[in-house]
C-alpha atoms as a PDB file:
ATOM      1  CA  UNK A   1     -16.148 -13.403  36.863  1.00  0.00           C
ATOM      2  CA  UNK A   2     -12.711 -11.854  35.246  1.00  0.00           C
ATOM      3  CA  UNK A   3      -9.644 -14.201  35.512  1.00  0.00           C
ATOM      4  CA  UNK A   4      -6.497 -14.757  32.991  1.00  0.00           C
ATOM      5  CA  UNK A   5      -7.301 -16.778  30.299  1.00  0.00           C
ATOM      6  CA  UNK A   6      -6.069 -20.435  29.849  1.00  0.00           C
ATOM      7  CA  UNK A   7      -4.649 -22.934  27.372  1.00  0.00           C
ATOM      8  CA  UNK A   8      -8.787 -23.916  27.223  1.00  0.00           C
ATOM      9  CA  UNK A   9      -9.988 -20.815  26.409  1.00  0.00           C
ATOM     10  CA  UNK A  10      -8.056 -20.016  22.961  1.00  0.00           C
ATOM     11  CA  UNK A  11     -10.288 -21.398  20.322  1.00  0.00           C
ATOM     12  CA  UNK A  12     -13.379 -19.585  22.280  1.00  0.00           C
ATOM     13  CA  UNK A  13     -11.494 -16.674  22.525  1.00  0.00           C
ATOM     14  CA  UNK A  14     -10.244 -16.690  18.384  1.00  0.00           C
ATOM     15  CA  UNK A  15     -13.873 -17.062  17.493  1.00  0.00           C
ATOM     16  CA  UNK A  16     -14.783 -14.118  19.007  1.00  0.00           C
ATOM     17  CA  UNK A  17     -12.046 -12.033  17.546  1.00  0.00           C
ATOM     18  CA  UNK A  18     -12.544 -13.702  13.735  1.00  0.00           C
ATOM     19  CA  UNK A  19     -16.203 -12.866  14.432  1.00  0.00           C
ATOM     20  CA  UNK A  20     -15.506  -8.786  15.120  1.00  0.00           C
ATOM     21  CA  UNK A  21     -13.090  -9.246  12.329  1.00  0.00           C
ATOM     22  CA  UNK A  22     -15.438 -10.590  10.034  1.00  0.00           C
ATOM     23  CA  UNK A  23     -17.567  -7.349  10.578  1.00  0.00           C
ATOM     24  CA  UNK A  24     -14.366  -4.873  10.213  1.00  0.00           C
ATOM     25  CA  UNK A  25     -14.649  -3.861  13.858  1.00  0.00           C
ATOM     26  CA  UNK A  26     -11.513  -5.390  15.332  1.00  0.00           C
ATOM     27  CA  UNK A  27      -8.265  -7.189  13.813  1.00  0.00           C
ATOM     28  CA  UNK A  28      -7.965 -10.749  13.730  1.00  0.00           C
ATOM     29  CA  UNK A  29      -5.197 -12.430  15.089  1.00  0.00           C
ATOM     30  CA  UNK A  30      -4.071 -16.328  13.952  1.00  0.00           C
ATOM     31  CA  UNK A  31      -5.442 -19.220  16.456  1.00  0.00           C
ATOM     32  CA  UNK A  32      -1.072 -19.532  16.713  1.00  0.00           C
ATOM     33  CA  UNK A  33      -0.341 -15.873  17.882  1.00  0.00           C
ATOM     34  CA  UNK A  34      -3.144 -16.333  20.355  1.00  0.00           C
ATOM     35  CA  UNK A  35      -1.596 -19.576  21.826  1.00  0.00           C
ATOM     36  CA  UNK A  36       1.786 -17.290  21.836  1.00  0.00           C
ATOM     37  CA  UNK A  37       0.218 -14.516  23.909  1.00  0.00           C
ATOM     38  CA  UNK A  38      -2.060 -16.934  25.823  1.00  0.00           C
ATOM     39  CA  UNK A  39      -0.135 -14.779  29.219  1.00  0.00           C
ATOM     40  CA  UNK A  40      -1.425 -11.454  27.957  1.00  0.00           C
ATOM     41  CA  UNK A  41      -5.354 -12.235  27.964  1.00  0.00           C
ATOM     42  CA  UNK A  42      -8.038 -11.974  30.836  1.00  0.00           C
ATOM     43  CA  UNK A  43     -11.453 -13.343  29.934  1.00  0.00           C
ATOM     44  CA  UNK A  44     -14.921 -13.374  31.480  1.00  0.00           C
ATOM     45  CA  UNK A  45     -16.705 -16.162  31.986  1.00  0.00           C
ATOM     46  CA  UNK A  46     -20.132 -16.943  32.902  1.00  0.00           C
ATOM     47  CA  UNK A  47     -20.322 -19.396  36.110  1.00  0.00           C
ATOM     48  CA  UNK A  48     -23.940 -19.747  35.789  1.00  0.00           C
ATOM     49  CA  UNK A  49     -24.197 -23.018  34.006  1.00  0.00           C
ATOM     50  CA  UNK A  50     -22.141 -26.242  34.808  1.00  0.00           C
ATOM     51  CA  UNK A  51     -19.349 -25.360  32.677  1.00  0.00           C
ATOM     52  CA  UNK A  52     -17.823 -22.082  32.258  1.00  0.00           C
ATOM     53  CA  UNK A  53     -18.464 -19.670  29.135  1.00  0.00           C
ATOM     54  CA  UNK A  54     -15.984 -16.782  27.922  1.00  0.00           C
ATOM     55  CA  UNK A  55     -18.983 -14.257  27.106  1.00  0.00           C
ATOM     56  CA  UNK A  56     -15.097 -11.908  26.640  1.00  0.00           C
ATOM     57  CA  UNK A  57     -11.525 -11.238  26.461  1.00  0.00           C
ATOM     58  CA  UNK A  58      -9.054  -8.137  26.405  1.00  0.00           C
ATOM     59  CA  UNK A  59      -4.710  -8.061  26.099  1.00  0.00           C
ATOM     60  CA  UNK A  60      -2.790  -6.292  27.978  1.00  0.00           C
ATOM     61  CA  UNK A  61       0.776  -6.789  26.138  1.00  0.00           C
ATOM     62  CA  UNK A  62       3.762  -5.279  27.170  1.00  0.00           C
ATOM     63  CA  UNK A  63       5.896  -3.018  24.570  1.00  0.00           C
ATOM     64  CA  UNK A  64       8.392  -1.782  26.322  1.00  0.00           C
ATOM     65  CA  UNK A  65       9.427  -1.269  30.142  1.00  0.00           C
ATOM     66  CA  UNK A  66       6.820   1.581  30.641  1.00  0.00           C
ATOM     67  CA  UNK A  67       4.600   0.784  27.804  1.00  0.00           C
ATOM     68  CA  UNK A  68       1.807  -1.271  27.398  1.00  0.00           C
ATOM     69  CA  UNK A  69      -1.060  -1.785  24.578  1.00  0.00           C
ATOM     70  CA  UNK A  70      -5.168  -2.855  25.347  1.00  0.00           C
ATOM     71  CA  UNK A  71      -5.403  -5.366  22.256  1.00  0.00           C
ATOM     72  CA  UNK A  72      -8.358  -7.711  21.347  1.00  0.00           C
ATOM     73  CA  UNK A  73     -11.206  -6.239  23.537  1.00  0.00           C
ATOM     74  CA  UNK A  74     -14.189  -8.500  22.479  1.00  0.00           C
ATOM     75  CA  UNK A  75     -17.193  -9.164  24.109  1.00  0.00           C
ATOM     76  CA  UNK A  76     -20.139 -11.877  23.112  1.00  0.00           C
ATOM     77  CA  UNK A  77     -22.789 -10.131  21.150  1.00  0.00           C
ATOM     78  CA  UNK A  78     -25.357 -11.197  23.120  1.00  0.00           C
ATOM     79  CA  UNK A  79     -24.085 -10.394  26.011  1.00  0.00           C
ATOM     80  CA  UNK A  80     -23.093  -6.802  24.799  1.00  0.00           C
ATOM     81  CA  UNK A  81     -24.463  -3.455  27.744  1.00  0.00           C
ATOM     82  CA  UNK A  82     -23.977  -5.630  30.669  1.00  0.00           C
ATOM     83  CA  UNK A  83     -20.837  -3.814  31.864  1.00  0.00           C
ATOM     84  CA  UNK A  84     -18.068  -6.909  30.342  1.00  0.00           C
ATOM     85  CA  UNK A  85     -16.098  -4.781  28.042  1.00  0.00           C
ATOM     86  CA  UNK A  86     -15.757  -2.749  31.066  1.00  0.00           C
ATOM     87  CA  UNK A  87     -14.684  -4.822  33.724  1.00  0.00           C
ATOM     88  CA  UNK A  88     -11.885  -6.019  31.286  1.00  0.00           C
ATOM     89  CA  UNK A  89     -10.581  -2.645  30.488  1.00  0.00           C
ATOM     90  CA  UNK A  90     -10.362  -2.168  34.031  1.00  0.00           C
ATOM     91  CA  UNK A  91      -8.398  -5.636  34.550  1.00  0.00           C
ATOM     92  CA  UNK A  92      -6.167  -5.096  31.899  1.00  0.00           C
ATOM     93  CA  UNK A  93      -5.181  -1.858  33.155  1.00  0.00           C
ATOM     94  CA  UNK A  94      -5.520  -2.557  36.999  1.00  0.00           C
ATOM     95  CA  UNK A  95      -2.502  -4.991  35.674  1.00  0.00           C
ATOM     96  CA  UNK A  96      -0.634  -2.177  33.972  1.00  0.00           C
ATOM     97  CA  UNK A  97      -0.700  -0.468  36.872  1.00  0.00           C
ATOM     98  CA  UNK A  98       0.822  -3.397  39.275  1.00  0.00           C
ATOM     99  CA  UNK A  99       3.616  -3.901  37.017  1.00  0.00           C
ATOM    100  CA  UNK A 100       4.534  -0.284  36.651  1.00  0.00           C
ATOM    101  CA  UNK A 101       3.693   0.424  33.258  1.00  0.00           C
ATOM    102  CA  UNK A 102       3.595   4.629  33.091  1.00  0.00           C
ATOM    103  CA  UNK A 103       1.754   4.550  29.835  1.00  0.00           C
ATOM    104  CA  UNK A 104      -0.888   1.988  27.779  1.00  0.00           C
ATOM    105  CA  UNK A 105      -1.921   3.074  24.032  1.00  0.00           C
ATOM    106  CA  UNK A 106      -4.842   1.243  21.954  1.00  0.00           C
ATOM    107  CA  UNK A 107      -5.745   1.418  18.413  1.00  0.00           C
ATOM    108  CA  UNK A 108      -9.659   1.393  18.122  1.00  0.00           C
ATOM    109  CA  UNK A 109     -12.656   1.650  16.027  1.00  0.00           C
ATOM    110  CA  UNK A 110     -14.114   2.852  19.627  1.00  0.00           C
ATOM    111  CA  UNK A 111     -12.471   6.023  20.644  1.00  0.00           C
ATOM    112  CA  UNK A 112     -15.691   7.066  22.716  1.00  0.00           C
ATOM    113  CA  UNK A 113     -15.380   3.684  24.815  1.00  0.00           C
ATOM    114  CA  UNK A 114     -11.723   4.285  25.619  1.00  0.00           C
ATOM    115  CA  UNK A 115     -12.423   8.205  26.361  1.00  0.00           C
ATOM    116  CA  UNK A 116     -14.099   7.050  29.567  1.00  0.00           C
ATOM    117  CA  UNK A 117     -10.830   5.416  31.196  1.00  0.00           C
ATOM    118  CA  UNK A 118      -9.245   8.568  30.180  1.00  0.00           C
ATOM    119  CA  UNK A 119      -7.867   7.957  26.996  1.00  0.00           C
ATOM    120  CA  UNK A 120      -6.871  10.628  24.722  1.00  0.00           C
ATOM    121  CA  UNK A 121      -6.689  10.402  20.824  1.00  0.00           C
ATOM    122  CA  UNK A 122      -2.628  10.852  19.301  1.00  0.00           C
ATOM    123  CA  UNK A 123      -1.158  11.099  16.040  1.00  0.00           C
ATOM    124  CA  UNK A 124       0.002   7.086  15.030  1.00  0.00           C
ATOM    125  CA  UNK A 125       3.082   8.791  14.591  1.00  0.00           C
ATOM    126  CA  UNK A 126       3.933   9.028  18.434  1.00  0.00           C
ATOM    127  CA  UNK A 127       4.012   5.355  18.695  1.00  0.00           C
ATOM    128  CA  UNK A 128       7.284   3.648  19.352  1.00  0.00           C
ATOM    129  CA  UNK A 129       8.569   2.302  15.919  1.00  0.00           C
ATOM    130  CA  UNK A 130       8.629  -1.091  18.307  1.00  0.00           C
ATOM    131  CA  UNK A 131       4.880  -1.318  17.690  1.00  0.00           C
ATOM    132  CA  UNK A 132       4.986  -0.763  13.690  1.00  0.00           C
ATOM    133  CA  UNK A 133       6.024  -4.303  13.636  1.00  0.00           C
ATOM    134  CA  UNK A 134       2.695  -5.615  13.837  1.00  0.00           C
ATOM    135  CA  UNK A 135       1.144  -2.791  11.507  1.00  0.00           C
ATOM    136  CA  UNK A 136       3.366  -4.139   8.734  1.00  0.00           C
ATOM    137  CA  UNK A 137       1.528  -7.861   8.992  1.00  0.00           C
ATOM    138  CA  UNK A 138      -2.068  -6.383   9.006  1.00  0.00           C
ATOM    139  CA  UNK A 139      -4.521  -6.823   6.336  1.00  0.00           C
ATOM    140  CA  UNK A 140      -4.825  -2.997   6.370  1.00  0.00           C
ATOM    141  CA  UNK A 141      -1.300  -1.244   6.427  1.00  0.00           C
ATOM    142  CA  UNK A 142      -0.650   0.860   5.133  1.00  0.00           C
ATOM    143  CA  UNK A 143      -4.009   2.481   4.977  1.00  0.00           C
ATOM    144  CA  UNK A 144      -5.286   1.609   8.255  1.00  0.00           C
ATOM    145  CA  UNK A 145      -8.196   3.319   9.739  1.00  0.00           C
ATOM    146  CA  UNK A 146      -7.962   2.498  13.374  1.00  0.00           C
ATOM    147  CA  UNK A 147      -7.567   5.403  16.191  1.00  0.00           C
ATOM    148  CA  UNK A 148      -4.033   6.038  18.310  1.00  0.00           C
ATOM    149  CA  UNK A 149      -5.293   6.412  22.379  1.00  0.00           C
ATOM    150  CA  UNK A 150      -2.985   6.927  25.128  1.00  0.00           C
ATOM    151  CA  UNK A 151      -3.428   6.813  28.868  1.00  0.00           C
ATOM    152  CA  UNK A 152      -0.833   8.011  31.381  1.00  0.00           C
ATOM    153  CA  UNK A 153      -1.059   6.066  34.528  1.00  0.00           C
END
């Protein structure tokens, strides 16, 4: 099951991100920047025991008024080829769509995931400076390796 993730979900849902993080696959972000964008995440849990499991989590956070960015798509690793990474992206930008949003970017390590929503790889450089913000606090700027992706919706 997809929903929006709540206040109880956080520390479930910074262990998975430190964990990709850990293994250079995905940026971590503090346990207090995820409590400030608590609004932007959808998780998926697992109702099949008596208390729910995130087995994953994707952002969808709003840049601008017609531009949106797919942050922090992590899924369990056990629980990786059933389909969860892809019912989030679909969430996240099912969302974009009901709020308008004419455009949604990512920066990945997994262009070839993203190229089946119909993504298409850009230059960094055609990001709005608004985004650069966050660049300038990562571990990697300024030599980051990630991969620019936009999708017009």
């Amino acid at each position: 099951m997809i929903r929006k993730a709540n206040i109880n979900d956080i520390k479930t849902i910074h262990g998975l991100l430190q964990d990709y993080g850990k293994k250079g696959e995905l940026l971590p972000r503090p346990l207090s920047e995820l409590y400030d964008h608590l609004r932007d995440f959808w998780v998926y849990v697992d109702n099949n025991e008596s208390k729910e499991k995130v087995l994953g989590c994707c952002a969808l956070q709003f840049c601008w008024e017609d531009l949106a960015e797919i942050r922090s798509l992590a899924v369990h690793p056990d629980f990786l080829k059933k389909k969860i990474g892809s019912k989030l992206a679909e969430a996240v930008l099912a969302e974009a769509e009901l709020f308008n949003i004419k455009k949604v970017f990512t920066l990945t390590y997994r262009p070839e995931f993203f190229e089946k929503y119909g993504f298409v790889k850009i230059p960094r450089s055609e990001l709005p400076l608004k985004i650069w913000g966050d660049c300038f606090m990562c571990v990697k700027f300024p030599d980051c390796d990630e991969i620019a992706m936009m999708k017009k919706l």
